[in-house]
C-alpha atoms as a PDB file:
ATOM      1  CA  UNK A   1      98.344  92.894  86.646  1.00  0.00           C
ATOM      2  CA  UNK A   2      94.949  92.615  87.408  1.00  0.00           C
ATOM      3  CA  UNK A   3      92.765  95.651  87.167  1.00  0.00           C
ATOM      4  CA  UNK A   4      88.833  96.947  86.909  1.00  0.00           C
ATOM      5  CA  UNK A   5      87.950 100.093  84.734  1.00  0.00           C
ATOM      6  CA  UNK A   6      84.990 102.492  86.032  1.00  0.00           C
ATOM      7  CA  UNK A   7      84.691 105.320  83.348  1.00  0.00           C
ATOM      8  CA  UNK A   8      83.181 108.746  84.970  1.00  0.00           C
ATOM      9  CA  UNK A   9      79.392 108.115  82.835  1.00  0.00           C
ATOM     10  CA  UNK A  10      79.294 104.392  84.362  1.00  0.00           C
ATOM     11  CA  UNK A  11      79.395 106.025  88.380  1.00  0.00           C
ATOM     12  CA  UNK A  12      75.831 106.011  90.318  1.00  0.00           C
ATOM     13  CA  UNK A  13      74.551 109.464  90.242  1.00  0.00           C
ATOM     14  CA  UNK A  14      72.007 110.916  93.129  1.00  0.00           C
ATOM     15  CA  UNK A  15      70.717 114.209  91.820  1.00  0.00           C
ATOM     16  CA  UNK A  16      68.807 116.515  94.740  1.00  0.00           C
ATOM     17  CA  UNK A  17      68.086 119.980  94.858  1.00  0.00           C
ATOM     18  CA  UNK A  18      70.465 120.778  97.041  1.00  0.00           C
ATOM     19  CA  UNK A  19      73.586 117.740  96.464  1.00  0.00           C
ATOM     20  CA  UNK A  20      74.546 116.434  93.124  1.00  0.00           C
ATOM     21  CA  UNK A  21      76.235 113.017  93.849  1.00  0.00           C
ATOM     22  CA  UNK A  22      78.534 110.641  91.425  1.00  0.00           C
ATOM     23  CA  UNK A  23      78.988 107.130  93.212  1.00  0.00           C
ATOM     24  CA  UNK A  24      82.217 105.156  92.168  1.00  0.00           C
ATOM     25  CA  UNK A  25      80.735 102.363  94.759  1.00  0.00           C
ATOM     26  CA  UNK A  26      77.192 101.491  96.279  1.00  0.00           C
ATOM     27  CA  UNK A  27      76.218 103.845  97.998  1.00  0.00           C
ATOM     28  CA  UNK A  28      73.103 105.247  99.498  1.00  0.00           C
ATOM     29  CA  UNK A  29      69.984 104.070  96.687  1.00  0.00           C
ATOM     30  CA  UNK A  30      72.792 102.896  93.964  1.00  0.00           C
ATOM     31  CA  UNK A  31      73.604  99.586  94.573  1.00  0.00           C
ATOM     32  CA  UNK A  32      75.829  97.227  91.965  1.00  0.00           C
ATOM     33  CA  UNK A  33      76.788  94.058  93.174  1.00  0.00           C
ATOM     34  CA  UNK A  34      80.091  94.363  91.255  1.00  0.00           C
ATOM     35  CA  UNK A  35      80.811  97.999  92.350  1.00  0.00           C
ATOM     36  CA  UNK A  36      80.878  97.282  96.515  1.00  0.00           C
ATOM     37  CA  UNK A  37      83.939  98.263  97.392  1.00  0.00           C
ATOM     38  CA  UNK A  38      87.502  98.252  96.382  1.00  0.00           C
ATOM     39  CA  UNK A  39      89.911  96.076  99.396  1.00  0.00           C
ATOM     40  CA  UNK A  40      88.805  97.876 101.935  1.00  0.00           C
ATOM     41  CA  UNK A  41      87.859 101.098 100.016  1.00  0.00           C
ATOM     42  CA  UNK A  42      84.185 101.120 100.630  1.00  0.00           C
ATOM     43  CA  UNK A  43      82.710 104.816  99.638  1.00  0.00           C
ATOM     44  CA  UNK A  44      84.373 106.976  96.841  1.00  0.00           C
ATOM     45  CA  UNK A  45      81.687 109.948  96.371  1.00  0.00           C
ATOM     46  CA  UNK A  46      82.031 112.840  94.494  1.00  0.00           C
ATOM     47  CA  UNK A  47      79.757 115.661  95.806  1.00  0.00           C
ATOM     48  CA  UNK A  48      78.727 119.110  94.579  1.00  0.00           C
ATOM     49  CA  UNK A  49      76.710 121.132  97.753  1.00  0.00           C
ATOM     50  CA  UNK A  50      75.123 124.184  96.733  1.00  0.00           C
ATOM     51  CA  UNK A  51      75.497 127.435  98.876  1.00  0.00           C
ATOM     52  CA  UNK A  52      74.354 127.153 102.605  1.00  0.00           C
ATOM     53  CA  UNK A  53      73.192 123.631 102.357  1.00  0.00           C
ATOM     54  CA  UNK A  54      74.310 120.055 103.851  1.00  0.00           C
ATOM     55  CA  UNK A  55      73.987 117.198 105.829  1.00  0.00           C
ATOM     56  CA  UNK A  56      72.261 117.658 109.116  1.00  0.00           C
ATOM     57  CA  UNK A  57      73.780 115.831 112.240  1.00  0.00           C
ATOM     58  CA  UNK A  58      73.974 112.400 111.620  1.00  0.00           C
ATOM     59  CA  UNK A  59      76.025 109.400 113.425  1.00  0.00           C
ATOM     60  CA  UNK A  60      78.616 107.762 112.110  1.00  0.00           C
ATOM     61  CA  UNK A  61      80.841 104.717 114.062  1.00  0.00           C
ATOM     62  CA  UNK A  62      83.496 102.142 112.632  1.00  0.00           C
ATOM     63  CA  UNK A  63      84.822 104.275 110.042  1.00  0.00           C
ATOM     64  CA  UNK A  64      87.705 106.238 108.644  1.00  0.00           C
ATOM     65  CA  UNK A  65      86.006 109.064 106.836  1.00  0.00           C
ATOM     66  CA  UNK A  66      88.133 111.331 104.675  1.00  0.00           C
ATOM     67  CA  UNK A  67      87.176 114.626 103.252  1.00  0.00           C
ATOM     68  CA  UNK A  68      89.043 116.626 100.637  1.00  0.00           C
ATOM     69  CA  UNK A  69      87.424 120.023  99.337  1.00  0.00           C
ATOM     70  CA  UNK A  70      87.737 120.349  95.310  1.00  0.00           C
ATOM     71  CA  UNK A  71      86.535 123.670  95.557  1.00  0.00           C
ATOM     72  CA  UNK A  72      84.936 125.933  98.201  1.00  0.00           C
ATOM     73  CA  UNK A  73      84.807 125.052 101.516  1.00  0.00           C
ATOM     74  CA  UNK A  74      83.203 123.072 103.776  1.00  0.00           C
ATOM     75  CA  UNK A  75      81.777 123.647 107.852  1.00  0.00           C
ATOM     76  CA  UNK A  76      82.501 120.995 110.143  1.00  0.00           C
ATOM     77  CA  UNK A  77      80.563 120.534 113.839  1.00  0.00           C
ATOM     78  CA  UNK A  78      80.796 116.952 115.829  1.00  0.00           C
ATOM     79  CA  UNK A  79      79.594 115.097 119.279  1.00  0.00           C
ATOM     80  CA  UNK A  80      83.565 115.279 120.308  1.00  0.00           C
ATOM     81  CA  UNK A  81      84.006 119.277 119.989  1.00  0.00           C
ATOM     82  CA  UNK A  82      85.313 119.846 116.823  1.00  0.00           C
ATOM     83  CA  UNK A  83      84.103 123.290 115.426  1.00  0.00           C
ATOM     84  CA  UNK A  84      85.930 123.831 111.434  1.00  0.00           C
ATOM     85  CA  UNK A  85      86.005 124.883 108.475  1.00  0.00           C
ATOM     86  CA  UNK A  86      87.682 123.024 105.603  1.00  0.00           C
ATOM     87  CA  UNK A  87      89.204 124.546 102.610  1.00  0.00           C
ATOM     88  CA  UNK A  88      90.475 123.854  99.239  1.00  0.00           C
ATOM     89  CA  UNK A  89      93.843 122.421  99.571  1.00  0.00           C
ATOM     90  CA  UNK A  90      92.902 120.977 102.889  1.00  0.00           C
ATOM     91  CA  UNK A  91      92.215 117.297 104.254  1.00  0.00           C
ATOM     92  CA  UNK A  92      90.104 115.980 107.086  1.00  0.00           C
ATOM     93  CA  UNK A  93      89.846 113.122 108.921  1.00  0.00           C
ATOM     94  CA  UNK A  94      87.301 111.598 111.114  1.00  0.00           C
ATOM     95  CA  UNK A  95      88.275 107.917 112.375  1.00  0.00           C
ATOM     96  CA  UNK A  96      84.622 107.826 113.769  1.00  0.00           C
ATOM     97  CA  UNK A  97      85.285 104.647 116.423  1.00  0.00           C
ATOM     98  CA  UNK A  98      82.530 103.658 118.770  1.00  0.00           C
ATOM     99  CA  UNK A  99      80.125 106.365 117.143  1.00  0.00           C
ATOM    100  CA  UNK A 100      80.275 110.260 116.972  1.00  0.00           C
ATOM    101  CA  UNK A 101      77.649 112.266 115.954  1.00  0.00           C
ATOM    102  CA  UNK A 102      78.647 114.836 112.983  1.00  0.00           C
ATOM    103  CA  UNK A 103      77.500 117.750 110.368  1.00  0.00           C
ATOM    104  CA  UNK A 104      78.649 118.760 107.169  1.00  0.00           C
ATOM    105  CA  UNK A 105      77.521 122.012 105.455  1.00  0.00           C
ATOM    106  CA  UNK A 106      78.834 124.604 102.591  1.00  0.00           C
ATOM    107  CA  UNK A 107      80.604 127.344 104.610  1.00  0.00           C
ATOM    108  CA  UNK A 108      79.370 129.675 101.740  1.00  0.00           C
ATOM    109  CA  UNK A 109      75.554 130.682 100.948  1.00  0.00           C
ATOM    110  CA  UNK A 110      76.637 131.956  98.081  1.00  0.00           C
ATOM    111  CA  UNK A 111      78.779 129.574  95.769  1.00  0.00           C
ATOM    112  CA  UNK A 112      78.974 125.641  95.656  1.00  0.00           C
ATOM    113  CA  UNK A 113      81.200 123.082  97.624  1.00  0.00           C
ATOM    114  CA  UNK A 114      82.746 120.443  95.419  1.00  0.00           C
ATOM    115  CA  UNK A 115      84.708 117.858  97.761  1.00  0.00           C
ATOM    116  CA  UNK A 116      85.505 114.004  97.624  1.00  0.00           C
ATOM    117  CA  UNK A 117      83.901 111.718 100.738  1.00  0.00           C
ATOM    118  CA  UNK A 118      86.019 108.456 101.239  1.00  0.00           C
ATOM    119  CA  UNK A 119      85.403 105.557 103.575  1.00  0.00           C
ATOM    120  CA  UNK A 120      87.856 103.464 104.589  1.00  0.00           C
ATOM    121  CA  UNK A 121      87.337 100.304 106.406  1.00  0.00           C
ATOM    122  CA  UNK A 122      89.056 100.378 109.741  1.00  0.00           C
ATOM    123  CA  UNK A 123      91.552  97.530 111.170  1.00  0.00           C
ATOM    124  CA  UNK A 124      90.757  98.115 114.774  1.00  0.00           C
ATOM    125  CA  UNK A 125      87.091  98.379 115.736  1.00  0.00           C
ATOM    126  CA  UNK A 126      85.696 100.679 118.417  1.00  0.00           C
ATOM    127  CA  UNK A 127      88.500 103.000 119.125  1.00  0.00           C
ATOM    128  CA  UNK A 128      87.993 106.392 120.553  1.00  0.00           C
ATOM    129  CA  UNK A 129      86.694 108.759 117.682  1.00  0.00           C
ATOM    130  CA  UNK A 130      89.093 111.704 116.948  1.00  0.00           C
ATOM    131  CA  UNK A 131      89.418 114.043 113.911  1.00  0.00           C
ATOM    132  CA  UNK A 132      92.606 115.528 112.641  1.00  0.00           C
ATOM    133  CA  UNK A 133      92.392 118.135 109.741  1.00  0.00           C
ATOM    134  CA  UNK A 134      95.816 119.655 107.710  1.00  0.00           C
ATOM    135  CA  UNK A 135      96.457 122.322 105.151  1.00  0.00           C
ATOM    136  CA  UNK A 136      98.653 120.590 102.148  1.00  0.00           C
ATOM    137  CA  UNK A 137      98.370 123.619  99.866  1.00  0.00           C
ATOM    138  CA  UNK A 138     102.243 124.478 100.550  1.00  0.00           C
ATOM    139  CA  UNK A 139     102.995 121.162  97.926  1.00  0.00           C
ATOM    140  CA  UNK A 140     104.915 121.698  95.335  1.00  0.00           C
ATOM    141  CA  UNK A 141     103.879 120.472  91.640  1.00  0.00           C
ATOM    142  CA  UNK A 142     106.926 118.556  90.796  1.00  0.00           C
ATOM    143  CA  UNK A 143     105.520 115.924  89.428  1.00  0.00           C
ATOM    144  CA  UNK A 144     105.164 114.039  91.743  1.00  0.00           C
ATOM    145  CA  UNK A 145     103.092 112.384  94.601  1.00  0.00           C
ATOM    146  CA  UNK A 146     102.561 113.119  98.020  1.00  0.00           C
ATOM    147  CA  UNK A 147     101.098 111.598 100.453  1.00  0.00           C
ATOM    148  CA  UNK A 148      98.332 112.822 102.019  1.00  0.00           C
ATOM    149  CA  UNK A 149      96.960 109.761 104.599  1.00  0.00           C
ATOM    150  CA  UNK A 150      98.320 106.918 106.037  1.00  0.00           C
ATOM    151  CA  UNK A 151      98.624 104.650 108.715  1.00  0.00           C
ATOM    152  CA  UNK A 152     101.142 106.589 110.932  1.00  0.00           C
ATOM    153  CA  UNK A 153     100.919 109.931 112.654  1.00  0.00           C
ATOM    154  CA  UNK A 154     104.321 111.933 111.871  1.00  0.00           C
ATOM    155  CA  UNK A 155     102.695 116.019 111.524  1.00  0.00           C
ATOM    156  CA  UNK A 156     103.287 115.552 107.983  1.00  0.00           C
ATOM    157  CA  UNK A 157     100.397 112.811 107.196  1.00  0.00           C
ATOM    158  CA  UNK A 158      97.012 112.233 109.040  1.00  0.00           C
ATOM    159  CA  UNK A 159      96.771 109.125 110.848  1.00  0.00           C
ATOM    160  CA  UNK A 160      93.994 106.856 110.269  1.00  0.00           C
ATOM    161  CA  UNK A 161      93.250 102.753 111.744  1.00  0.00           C
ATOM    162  CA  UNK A 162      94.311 101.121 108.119  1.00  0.00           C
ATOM    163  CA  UNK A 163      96.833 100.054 106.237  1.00  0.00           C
ATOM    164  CA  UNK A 164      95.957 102.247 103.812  1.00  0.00           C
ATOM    165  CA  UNK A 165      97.952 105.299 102.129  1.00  0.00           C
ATOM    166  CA  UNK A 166      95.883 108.137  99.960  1.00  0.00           C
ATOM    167  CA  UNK A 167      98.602 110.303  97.743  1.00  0.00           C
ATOM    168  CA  UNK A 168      98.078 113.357  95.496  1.00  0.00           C
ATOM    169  CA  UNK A 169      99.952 114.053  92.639  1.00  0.00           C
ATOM    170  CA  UNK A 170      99.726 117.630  90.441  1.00  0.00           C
ATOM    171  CA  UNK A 171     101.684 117.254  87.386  1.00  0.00           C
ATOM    172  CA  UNK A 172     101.779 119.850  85.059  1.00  0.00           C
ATOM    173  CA  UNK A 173     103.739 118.293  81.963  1.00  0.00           C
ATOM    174  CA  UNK A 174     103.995 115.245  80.068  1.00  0.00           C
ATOM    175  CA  UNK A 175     106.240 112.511  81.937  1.00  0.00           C
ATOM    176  CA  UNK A 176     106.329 108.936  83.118  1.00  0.00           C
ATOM    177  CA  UNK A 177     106.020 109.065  86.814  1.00  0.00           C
ATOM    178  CA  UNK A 178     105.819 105.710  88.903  1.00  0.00           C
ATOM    179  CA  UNK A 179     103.910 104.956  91.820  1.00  0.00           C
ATOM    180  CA  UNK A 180     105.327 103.046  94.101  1.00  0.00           C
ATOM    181  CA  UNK A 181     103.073 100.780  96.573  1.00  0.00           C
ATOM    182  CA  UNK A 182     103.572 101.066 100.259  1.00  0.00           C
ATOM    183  CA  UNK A 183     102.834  98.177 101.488  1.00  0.00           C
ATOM    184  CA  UNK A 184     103.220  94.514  99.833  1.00  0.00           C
ATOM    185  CA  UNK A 185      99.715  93.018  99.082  1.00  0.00           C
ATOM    186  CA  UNK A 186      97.721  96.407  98.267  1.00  0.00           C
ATOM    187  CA  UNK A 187      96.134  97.346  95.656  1.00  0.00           C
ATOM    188  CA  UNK A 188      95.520 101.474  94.176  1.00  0.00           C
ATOM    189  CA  UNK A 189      92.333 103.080  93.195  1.00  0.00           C
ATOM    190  CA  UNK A 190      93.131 105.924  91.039  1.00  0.00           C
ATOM    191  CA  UNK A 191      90.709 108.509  90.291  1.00  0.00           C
ATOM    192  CA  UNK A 192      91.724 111.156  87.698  1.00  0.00           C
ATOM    193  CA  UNK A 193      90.737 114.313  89.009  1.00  0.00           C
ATOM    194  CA  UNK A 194      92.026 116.235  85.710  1.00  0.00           C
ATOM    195  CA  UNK A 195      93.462 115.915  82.579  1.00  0.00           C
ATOM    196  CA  UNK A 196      94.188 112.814  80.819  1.00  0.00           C
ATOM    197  CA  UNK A 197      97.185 109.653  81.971  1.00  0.00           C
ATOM    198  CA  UNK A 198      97.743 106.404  80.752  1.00  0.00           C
ATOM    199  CA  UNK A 199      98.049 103.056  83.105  1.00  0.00           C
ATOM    200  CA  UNK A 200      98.803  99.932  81.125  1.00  0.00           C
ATOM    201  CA  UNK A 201      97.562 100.609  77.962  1.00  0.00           C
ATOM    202  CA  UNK A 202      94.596 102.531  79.428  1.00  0.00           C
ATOM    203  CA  UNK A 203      93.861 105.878  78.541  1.00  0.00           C
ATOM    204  CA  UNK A 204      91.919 107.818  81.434  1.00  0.00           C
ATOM    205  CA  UNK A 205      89.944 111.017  81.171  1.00  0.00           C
ATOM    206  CA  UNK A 206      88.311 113.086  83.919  1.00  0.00           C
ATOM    207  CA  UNK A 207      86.618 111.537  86.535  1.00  0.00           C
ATOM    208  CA  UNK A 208      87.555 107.843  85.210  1.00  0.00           C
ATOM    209  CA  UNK A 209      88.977 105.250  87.870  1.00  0.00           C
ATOM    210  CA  UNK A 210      91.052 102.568  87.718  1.00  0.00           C
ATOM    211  CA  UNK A 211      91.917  99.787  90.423  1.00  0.00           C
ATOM    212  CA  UNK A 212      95.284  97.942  90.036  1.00  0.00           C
ATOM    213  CA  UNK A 213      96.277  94.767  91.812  1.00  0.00           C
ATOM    214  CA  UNK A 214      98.801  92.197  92.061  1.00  0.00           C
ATOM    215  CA  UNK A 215     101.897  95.128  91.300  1.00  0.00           C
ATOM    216  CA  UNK A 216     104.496  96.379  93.360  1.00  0.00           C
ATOM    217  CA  UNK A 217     104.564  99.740  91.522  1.00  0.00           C
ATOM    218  CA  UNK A 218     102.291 101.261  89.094  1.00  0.00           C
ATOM    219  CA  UNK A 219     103.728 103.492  85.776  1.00  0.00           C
ATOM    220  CA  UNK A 220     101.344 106.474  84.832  1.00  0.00           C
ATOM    221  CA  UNK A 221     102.148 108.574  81.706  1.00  0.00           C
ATOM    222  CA  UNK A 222     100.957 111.780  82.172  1.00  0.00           C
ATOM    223  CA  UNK A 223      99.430 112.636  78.705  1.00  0.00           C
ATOM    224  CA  UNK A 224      98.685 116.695  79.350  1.00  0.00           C
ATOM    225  CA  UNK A 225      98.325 118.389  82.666  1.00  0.00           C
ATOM    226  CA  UNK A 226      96.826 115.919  85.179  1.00  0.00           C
ATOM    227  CA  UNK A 227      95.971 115.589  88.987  1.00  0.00           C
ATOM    228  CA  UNK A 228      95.545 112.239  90.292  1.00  0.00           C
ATOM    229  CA  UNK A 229      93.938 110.801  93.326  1.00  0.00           C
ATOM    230  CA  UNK A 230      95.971 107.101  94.336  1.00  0.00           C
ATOM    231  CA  UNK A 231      94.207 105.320  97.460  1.00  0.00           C
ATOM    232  CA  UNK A 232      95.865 102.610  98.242  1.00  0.00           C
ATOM    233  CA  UNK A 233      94.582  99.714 100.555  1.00  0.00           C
ATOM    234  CA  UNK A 234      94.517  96.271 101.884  1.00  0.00           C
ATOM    235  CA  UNK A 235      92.561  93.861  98.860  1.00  0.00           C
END
């Protein structure tokens, strides 16, 4: 097994006065030679918007951009006619193609958005942009994962150009769960969104990520009350 360690204090950290940032890869004005990308995860951010602030339109092109509110929500308006608002327990997807232009604000002026931005690398290059959004909240915690994105379109999972497969499990007791890979030759980025789990020998606290290769499946042993983030890609 082959794997790389990024504890939650070692992320780069962009604090404004109106978006508090934590960088598990270079992004923006962090940059770490060692921390580009993950396969073809290339942006893992972890943002904090306060109330009625956000990013103005900007463009965006050759990209599978994933969005998944923490808590709060967050207003969505693009170049293609997409008008949204997404909430906790919700998941968007923008596969961004040969360029759509796109803002991102907290629905709320009067508490904070905390979401997750991801950026996956695409396997087809200038397809038309579309955006799919999907309300998961209905999962069940039974220890488990589910999956959340993937390569396919079934009305169950939004579809996005990759190889690529991002799963969520809540687990709310102490268990050995394993996590199966889709897709021979992947590798899994797993960010602990809460609680504490243990991957080969490594203990992992909030916020802490850990990037397996070279493994067919993956055993996590849920220590207390956890929810975990697996993205799983092409390396």
């Amino acid at each position: 097994m082959d794997k790389i360690i990024h504890r939650a204090e070692s992320r780069g950290q962009s604090n404004l006065d109106w978006l508090i940032s934590r960088h598990s890869f270079s992004f923006a004005d962090y940059y770490c030679p060692e921390r580009i990308r993950f396969g073809t995860l290339r942006v893992l951010n972890d943002d904090r918007m306060m109330p009625g602030m956000g990013f103005g339109t900007h463009p965006h092109e050759n990209m599978e951009i994933i969005s998944i509110p923490l808590k709060g929500a967050l207003e969505h308006k693009d170049s293609i006619g997409n008008t949204s608002v997404i909430r906790t327990g919700e998941v968007q997807v923008m596969s961004a193609g040969t360029g759509v232009l796109h803002s991102e604000y907290n629905a709320s002026r009067e508490e904070e958005v905390h979401f997750l931005q991801i950026w996956i690398l695409p396997n087809q290059m200038d397809v038309e942009p579309w955006y799919q959004q999907m309300d998961f909240l209905t999962e069940q915690k039974n220890g488990a994962f589910h999956l959340l994105v993937g390569p396919w379109g079934n009305g169950e999972v939004l579809e996005i150009h990759q190889e690529a497969f991002i799963s969520h499990g809540d687990f709310q007791e102490k268990l050995t769960v394993e996590y199966p890979l889709h897709k021979p030759g992947n590798g899994v980025y797993f960010l602990l969104l809460e609680g504490s789990v243990e991957i080969d020998g490594t203990v992992l606290n909030e916020r802490d990520g850990i990037g397996i290769q070279k493994e067919d499946r993956v055993s996590i042993t849920i220590q207390e009350k956890a929810k975990v983030l697996a993205l799983e890609v092409n390396v």
